[in-house]
PDB file of N, CA and C in Angstrom:
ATOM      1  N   UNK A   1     -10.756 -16.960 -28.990  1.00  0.00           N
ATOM      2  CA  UNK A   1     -12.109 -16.806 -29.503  1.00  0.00           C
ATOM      3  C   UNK A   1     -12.685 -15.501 -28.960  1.00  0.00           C
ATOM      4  N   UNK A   2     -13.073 -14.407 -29.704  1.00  0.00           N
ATOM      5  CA  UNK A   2     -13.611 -13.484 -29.480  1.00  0.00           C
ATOM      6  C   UNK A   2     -15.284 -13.479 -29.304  1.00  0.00           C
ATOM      7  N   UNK A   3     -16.483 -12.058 -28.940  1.00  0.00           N
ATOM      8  CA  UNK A   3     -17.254 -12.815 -28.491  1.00  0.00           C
ATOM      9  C   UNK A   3     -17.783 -13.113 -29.869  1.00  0.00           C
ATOM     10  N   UNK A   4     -17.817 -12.297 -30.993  1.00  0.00           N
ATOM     11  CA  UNK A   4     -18.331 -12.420 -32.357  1.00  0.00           C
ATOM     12  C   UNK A   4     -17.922 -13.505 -33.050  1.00  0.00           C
ATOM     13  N   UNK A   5     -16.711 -14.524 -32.274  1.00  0.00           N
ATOM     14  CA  UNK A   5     -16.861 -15.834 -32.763  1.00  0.00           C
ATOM     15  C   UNK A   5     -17.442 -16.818 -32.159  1.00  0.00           C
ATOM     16  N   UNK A   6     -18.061 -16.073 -30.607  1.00  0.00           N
ATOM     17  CA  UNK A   6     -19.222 -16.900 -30.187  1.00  0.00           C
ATOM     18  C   UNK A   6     -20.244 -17.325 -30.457  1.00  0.00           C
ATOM     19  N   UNK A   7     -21.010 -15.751 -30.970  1.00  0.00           N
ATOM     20  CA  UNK A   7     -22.032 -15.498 -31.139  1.00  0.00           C
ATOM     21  C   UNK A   7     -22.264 -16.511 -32.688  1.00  0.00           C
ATOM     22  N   UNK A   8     -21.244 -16.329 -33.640  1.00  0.00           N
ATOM     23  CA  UNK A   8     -21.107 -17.322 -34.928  1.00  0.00           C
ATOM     24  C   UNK A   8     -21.797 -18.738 -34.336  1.00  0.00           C
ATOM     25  N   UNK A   9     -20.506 -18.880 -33.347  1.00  0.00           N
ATOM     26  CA  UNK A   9     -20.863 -20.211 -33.629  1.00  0.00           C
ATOM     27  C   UNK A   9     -22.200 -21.032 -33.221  1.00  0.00           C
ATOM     28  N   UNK A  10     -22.802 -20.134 -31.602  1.00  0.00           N
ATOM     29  CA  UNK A  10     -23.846 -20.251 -31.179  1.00  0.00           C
ATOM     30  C   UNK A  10     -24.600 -20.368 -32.360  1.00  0.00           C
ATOM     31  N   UNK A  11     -24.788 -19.342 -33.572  1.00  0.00           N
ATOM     32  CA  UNK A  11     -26.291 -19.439 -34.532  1.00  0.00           C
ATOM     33  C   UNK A  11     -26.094 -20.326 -35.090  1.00  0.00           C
ATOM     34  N   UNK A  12     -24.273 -21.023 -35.364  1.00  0.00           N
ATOM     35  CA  UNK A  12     -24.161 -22.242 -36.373  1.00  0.00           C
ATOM     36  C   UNK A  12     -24.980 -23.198 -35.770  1.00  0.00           C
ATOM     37  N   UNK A  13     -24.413 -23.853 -34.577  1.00  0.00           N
ATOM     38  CA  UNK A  13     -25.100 -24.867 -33.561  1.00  0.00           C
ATOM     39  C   UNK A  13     -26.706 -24.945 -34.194  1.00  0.00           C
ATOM     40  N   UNK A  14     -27.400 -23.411 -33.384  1.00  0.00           N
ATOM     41  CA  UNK A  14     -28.559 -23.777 -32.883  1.00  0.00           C
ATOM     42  C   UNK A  14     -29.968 -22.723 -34.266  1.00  0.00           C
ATOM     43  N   UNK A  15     -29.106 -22.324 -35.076  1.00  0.00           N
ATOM     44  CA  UNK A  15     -30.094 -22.183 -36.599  1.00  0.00           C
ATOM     45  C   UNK A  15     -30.458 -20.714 -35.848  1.00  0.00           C
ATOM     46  N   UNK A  16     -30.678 -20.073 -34.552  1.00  0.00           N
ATOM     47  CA  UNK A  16     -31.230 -18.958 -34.442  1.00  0.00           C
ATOM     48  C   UNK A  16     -30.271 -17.833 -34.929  1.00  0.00           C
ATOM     49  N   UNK A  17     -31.051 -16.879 -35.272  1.00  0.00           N
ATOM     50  CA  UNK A  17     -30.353 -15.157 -35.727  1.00  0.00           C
ATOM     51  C   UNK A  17     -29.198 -14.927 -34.873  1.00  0.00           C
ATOM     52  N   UNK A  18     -28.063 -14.424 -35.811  1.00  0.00           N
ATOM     53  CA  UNK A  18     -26.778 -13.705 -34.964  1.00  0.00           C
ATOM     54  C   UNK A  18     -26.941 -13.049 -33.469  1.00  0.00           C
ATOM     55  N   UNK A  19     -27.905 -12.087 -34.063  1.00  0.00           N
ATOM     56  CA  UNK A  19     -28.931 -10.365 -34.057  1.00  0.00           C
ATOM     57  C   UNK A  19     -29.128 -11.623 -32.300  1.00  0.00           C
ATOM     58  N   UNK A  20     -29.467 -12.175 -32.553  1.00  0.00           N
ATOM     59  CA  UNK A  20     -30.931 -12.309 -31.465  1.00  0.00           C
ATOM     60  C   UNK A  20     -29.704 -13.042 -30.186  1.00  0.00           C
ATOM     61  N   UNK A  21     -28.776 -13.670 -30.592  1.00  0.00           N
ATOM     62  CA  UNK A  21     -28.261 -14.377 -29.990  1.00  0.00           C
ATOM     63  C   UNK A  21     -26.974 -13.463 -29.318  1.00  0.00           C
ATOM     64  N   UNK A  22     -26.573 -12.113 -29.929  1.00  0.00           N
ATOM     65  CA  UNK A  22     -25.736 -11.125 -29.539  1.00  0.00           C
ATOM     66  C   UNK A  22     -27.203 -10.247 -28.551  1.00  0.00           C
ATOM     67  N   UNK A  23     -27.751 -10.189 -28.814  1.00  0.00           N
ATOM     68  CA  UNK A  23     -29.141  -9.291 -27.665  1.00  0.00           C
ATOM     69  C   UNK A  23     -28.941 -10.660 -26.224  1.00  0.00           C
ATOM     70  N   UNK A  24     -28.758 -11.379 -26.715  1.00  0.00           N
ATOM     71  CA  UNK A  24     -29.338 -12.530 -25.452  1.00  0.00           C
ATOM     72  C   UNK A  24     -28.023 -12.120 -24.447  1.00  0.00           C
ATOM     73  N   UNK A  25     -26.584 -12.577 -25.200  1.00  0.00           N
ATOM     74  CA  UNK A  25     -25.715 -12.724 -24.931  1.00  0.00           C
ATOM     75  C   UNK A  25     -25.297 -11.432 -23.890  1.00  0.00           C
ATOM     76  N   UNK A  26     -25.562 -10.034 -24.241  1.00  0.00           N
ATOM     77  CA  UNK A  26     -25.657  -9.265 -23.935  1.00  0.00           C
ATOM     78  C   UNK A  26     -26.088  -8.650 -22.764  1.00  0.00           C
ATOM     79  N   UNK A  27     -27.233  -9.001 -23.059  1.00  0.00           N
ATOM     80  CA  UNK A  27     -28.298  -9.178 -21.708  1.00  0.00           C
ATOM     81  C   UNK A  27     -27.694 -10.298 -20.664  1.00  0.00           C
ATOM     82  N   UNK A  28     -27.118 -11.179 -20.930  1.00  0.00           N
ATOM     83  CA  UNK A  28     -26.604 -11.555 -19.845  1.00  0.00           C
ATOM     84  C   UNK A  28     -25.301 -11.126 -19.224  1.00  0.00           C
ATOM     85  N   UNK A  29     -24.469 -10.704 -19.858  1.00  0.00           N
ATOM     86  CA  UNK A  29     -23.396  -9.933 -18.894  1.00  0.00           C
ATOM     87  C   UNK A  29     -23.687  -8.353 -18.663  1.00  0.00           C
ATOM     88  N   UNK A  30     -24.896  -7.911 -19.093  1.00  0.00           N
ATOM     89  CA  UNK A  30     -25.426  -6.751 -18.216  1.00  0.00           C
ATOM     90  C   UNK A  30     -25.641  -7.314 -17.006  1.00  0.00           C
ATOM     91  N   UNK A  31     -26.385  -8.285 -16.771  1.00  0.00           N
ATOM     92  CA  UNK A  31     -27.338  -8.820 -15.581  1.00  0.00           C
ATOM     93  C   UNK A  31     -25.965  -9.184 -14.658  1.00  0.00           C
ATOM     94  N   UNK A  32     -24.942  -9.888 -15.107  1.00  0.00           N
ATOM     95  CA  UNK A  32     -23.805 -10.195 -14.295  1.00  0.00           C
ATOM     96  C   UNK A  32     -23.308  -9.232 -13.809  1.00  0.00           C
ATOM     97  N   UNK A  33     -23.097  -8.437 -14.419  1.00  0.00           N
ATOM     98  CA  UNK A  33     -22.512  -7.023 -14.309  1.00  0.00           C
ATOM     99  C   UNK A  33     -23.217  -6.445 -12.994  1.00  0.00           C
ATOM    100  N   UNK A  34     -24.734  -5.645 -13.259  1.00  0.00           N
ATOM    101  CA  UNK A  34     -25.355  -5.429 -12.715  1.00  0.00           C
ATOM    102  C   UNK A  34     -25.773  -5.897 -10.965  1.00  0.00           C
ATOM    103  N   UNK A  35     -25.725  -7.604 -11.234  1.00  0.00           N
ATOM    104  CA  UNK A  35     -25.798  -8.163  -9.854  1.00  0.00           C
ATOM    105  C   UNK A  35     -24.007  -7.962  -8.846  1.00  0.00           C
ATOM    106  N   UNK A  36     -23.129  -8.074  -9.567  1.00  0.00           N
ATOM    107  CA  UNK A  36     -21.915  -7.936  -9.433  1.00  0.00           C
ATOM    108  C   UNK A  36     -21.527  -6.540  -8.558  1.00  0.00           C
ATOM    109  N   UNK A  37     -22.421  -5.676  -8.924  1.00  0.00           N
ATOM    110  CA  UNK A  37     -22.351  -4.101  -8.725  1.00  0.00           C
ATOM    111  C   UNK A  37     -23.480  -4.114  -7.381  1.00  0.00           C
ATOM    112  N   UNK A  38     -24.449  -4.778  -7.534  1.00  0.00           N
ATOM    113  CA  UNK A  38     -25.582  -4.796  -6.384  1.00  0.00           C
ATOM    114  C   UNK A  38     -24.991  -5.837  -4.879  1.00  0.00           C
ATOM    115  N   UNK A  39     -23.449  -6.322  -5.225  1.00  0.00           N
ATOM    116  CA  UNK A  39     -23.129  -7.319  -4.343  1.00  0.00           C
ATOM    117  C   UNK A  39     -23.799  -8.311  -4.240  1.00  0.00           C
ATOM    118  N   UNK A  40     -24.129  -8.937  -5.111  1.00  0.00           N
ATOM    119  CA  UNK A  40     -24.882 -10.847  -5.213  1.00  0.00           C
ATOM    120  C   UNK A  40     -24.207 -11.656  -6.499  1.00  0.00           C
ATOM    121  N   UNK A  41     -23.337 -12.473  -6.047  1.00  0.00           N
ATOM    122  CA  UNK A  41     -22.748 -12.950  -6.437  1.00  0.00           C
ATOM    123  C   UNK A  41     -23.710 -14.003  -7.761  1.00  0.00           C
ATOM    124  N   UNK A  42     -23.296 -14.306  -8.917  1.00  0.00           N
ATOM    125  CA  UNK A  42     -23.913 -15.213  -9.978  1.00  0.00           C
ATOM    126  C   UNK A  42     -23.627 -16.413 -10.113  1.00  0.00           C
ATOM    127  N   UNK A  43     -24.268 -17.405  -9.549  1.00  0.00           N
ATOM    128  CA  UNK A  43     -24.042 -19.367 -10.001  1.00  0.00           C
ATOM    129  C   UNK A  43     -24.938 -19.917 -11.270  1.00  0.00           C
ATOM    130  N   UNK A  44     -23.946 -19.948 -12.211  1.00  0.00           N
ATOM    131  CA  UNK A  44     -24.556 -20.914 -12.971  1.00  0.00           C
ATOM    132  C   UNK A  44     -23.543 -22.809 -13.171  1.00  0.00           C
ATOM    133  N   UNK A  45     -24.513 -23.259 -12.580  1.00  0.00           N
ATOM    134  CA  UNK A  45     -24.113 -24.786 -12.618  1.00  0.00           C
ATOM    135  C   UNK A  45     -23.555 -25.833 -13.167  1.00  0.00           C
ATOM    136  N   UNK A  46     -22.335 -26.166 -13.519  1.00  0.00           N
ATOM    137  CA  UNK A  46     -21.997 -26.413 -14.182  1.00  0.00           C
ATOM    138  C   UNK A  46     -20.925 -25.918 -14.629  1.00  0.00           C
ATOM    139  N   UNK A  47     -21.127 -24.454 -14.455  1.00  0.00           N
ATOM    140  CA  UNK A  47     -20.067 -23.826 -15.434  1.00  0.00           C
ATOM    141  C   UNK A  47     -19.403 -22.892 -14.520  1.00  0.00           C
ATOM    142  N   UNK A  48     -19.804 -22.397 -13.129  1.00  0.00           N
ATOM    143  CA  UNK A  48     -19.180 -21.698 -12.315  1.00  0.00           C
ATOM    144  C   UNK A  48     -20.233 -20.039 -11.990  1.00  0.00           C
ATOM    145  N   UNK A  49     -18.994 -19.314 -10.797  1.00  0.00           N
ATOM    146  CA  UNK A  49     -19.523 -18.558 -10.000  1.00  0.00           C
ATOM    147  C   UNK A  49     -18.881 -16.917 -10.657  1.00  0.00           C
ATOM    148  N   UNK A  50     -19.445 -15.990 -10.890  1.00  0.00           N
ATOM    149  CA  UNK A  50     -18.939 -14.579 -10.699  1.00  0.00           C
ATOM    150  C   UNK A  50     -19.165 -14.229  -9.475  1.00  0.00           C
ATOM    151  N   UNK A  51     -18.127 -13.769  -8.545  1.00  0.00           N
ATOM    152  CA  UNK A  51     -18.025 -13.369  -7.349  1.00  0.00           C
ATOM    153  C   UNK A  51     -17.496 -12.222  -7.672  1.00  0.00           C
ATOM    154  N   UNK A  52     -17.835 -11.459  -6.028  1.00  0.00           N
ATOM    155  CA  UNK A  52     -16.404 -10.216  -6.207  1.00  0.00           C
ATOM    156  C   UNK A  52     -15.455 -11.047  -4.851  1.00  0.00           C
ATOM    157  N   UNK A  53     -14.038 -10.469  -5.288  1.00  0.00           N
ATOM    158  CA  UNK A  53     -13.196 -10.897  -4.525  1.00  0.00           C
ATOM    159  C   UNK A  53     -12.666  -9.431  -3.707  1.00  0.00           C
ATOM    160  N   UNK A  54     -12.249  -9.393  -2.101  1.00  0.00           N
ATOM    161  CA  UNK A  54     -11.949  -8.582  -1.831  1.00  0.00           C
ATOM    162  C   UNK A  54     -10.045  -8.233  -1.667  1.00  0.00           C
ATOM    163  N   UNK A  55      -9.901  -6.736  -2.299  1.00  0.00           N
ATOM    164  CA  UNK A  55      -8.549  -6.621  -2.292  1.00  0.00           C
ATOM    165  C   UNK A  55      -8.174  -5.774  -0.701  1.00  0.00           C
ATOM    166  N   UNK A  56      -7.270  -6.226  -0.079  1.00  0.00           N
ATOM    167  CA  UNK A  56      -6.959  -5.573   1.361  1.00  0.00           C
ATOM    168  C   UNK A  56      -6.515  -4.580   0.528  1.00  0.00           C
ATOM    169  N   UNK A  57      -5.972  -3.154   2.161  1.00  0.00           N
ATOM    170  CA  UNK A  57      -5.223  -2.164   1.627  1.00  0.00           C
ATOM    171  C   UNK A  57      -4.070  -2.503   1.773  1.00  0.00           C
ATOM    172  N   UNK A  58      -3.429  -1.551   0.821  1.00  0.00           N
ATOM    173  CA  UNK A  58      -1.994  -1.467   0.365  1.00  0.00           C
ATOM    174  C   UNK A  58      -1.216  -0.201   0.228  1.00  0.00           C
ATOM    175  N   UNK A  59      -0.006  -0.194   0.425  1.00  0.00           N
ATOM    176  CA  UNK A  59       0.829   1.162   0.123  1.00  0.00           C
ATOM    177  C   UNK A  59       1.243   0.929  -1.454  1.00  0.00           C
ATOM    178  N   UNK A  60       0.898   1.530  -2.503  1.00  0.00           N
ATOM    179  CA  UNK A  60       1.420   1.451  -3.226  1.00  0.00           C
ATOM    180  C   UNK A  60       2.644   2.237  -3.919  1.00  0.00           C
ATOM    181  N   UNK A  61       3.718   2.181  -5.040  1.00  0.00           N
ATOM    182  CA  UNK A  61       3.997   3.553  -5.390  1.00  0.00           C
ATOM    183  C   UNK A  61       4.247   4.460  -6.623  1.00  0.00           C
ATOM    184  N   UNK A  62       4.081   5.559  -7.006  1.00  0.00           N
ATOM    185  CA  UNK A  62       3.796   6.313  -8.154  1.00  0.00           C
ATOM    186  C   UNK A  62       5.893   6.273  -8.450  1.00  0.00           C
ATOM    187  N   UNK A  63       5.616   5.343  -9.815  1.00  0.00           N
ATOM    188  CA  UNK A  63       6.913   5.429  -9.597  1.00  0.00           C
ATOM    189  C   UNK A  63       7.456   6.773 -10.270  1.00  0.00           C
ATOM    190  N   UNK A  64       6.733   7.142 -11.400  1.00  0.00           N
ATOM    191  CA  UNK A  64       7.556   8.763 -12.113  1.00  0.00           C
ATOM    192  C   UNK A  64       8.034   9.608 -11.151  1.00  0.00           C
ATOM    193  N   UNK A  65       7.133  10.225  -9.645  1.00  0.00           N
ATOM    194  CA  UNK A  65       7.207  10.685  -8.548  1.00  0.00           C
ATOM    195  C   UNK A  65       8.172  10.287  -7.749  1.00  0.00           C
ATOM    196  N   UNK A  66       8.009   8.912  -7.089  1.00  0.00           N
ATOM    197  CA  UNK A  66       8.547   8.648  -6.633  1.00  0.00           C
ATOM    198  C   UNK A  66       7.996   8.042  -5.030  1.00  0.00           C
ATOM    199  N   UNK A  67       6.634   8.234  -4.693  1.00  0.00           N
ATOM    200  CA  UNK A  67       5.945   8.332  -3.264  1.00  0.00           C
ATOM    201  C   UNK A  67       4.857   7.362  -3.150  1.00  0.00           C
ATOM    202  N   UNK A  68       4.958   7.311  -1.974  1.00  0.00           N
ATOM    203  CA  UNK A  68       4.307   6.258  -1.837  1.00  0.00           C
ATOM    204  C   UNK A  68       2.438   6.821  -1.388  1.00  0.00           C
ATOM    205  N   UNK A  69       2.195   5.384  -2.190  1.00  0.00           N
ATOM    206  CA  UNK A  69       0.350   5.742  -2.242  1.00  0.00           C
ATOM    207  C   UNK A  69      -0.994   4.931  -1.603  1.00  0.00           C
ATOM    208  N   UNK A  70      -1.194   5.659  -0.669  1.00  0.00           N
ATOM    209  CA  UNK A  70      -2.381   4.500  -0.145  1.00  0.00           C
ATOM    210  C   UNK A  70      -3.508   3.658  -1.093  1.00  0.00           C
ATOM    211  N   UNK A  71      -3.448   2.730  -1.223  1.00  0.00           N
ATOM    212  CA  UNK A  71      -4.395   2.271  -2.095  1.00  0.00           C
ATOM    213  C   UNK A  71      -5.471   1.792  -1.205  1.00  0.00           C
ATOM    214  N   UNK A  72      -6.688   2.018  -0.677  1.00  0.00           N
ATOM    215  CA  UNK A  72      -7.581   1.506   0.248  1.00  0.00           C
ATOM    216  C   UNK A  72      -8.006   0.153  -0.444  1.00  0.00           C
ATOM    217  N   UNK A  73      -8.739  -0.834   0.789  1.00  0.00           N
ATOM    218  CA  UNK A  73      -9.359  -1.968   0.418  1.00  0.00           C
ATOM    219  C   UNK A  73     -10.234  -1.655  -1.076  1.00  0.00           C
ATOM    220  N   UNK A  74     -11.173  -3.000  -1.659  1.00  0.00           N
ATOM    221  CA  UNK A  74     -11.843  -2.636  -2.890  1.00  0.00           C
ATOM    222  C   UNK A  74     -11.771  -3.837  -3.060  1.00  0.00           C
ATOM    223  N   UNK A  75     -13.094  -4.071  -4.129  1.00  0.00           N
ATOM    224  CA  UNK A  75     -13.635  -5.421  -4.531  1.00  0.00           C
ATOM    225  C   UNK A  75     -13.435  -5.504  -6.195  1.00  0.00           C
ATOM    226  N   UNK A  76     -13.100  -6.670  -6.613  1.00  0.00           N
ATOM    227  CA  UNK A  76     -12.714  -6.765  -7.789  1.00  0.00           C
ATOM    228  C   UNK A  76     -13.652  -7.945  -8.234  1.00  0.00           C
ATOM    229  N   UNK A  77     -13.936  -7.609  -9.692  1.00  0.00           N
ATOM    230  CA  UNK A  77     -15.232  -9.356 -10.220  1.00  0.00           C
ATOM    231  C   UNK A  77     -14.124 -10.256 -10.440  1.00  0.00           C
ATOM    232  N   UNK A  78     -14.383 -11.583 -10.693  1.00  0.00           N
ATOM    233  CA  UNK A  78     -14.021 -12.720 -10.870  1.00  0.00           C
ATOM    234  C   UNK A  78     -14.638 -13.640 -11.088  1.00  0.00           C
ATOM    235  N   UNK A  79     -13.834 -14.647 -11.414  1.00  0.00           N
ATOM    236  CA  UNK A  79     -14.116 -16.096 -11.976  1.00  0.00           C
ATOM    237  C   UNK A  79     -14.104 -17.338 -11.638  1.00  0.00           C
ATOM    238  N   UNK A  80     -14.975 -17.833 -10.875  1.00  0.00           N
ATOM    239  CA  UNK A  80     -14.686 -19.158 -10.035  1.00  0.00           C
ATOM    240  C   UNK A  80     -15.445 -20.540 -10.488  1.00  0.00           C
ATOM    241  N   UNK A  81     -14.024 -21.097 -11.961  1.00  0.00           N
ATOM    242  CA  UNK A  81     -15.085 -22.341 -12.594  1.00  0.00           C
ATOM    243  C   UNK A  81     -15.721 -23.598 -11.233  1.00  0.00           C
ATOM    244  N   UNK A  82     -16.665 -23.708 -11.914  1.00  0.00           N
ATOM    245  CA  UNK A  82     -17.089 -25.089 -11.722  1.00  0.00           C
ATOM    246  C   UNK A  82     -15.885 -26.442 -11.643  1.00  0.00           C
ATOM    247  N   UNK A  83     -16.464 -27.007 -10.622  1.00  0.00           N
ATOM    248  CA  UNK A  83     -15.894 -28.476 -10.151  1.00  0.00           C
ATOM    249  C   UNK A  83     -15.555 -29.683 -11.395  1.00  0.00           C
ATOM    250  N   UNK A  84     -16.846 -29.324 -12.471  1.00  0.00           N
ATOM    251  CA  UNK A  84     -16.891 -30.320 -13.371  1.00  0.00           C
ATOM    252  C   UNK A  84     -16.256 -29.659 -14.724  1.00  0.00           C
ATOM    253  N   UNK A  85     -16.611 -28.468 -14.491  1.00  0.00           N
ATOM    254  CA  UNK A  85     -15.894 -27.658 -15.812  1.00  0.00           C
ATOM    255  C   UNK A  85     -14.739 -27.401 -15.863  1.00  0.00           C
ATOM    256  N   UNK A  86     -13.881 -27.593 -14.712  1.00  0.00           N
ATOM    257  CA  UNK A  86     -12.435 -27.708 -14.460  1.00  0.00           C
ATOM    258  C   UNK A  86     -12.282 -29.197 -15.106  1.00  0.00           C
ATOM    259  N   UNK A  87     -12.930 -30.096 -13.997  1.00  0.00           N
ATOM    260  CA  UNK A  87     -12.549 -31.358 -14.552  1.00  0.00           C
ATOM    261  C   UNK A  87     -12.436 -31.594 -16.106  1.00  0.00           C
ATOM    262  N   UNK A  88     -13.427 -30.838 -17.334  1.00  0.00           N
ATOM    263  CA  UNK A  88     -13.609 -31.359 -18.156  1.00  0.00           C
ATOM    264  C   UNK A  88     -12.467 -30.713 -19.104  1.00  0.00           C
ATOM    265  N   UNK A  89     -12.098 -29.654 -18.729  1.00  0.00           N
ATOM    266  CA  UNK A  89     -11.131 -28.920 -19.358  1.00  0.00           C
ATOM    267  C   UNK A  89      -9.882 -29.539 -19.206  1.00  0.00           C
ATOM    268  N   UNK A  90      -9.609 -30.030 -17.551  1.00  0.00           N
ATOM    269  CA  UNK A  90      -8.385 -31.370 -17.476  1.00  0.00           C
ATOM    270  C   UNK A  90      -8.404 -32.607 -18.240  1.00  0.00           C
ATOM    271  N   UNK A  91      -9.248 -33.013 -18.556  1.00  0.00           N
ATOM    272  CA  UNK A  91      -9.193 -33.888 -19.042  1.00  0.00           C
ATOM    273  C   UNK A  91      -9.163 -33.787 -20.637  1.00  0.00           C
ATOM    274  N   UNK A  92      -9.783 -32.954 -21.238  1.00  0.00           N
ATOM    275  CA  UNK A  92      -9.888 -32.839 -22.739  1.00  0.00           C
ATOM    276  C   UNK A  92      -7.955 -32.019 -23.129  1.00  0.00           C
ATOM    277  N   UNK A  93      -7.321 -31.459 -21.927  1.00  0.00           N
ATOM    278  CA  UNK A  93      -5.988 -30.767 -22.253  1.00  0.00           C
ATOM    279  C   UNK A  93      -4.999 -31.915 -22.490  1.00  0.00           C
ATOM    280  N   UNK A  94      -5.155 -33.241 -20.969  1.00  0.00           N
ATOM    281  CA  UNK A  94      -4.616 -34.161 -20.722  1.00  0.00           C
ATOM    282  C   UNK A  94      -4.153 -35.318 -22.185  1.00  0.00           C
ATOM    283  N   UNK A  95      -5.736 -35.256 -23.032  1.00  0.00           N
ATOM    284  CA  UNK A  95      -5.608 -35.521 -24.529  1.00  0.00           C
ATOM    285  C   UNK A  95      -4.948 -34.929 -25.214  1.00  0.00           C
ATOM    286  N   UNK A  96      -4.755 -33.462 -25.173  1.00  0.00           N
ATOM    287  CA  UNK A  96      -3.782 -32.984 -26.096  1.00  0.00           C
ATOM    288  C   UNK A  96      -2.595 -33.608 -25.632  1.00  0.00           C
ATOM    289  N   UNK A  97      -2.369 -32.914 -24.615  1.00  0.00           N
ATOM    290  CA  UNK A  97      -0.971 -33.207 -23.844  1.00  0.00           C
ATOM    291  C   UNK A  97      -0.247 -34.990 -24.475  1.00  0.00           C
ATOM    292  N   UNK A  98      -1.197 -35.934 -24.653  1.00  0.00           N
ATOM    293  CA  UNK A  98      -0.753 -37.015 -24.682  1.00  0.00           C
ATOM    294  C   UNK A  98      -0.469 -37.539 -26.274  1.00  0.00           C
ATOM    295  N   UNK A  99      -1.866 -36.638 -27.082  1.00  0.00           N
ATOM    296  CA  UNK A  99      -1.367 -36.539 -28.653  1.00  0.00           C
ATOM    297  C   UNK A  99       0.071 -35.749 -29.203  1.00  0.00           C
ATOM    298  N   UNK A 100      -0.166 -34.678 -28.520  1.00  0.00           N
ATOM    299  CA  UNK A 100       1.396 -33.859 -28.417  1.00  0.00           C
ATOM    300  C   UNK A 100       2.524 -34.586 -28.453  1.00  0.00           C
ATOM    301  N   UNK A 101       2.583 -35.580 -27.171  1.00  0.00           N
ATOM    302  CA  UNK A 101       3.751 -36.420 -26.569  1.00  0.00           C
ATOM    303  C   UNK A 101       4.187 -37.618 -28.061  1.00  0.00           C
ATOM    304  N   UNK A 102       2.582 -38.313 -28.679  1.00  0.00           N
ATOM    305  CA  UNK A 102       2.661 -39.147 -29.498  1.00  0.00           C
ATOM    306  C   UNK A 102       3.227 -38.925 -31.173  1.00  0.00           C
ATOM    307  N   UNK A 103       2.739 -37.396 -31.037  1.00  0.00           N
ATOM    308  CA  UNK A 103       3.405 -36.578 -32.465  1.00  0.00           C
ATOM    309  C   UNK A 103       4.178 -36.445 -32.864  1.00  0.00           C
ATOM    310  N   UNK A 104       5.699 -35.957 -31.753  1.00  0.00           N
ATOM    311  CA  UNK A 104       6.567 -36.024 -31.139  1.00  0.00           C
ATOM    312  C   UNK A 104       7.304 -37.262 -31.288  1.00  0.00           C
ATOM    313  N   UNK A 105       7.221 -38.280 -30.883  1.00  0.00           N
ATOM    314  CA  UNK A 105       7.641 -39.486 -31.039  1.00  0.00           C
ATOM    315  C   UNK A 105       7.861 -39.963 -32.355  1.00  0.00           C
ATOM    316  N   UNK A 106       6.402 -39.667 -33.137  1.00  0.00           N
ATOM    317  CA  UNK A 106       6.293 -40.148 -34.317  1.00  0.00           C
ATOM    318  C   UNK A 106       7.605 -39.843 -35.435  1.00  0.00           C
ATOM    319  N   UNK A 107       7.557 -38.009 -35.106  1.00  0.00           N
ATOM    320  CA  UNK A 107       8.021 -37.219 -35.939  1.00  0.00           C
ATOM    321  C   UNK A 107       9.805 -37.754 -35.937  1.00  0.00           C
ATOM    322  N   UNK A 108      10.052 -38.470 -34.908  1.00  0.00           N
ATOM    323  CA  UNK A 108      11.757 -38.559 -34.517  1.00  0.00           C
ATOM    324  C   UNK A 108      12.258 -39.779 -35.333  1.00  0.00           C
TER     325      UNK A 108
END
């Protein structure tokens, strides 16, 4: 799902403008972005955390060259679902997983 099949489906749901719901949408991963960049991490409830995660240093190496390259520490964004939004995703897969198994059976 791309975000323009979000944004679809959001106006299907809820009757408001594409337009208005791509501005909203927008505005919120500026603001993620933005806090992300200011170092304050984003909780929304339910659904999970944007953190930055920190990368140690490393030697890395340029392989065309051949040498090796310091890569210093550095913080990277990320994705840390929710407790329940994990759960709900286990459980709604667990259904496939078990229709899958039953399809399967059927089909033999």
């Amino acid at each position: 799902m791309r975000k323009a099949d979000v944004v679809s489906s959001i106006a299907e749901k809820t009757g408001i403008p594409k337009v208005d719901i791509l501005v909203a949408l927008e505005a919120f991963f500026k603001e993620v972005k933005t806090s992300l960049i200011d170092g304050e991490p984003v909780y929304v409830r339910g659904f999970g955390s944007f953190i930055l995660k920190k990368r140690a240093a490393k030697v890395g190496r340029n392989i065309k060259k051949n040498i090796a390259v310091e890569i210093p520490e550095h913080y990277i964004p990320a994705f840390k679902p929710a407790k329940e939004f994990v759960q709900s995703v286990k459980d709604s897969t667990d259904v496939l997983l078990e229709k899958e198994k039953n399809g399967a059976l059927n089909n033999e």
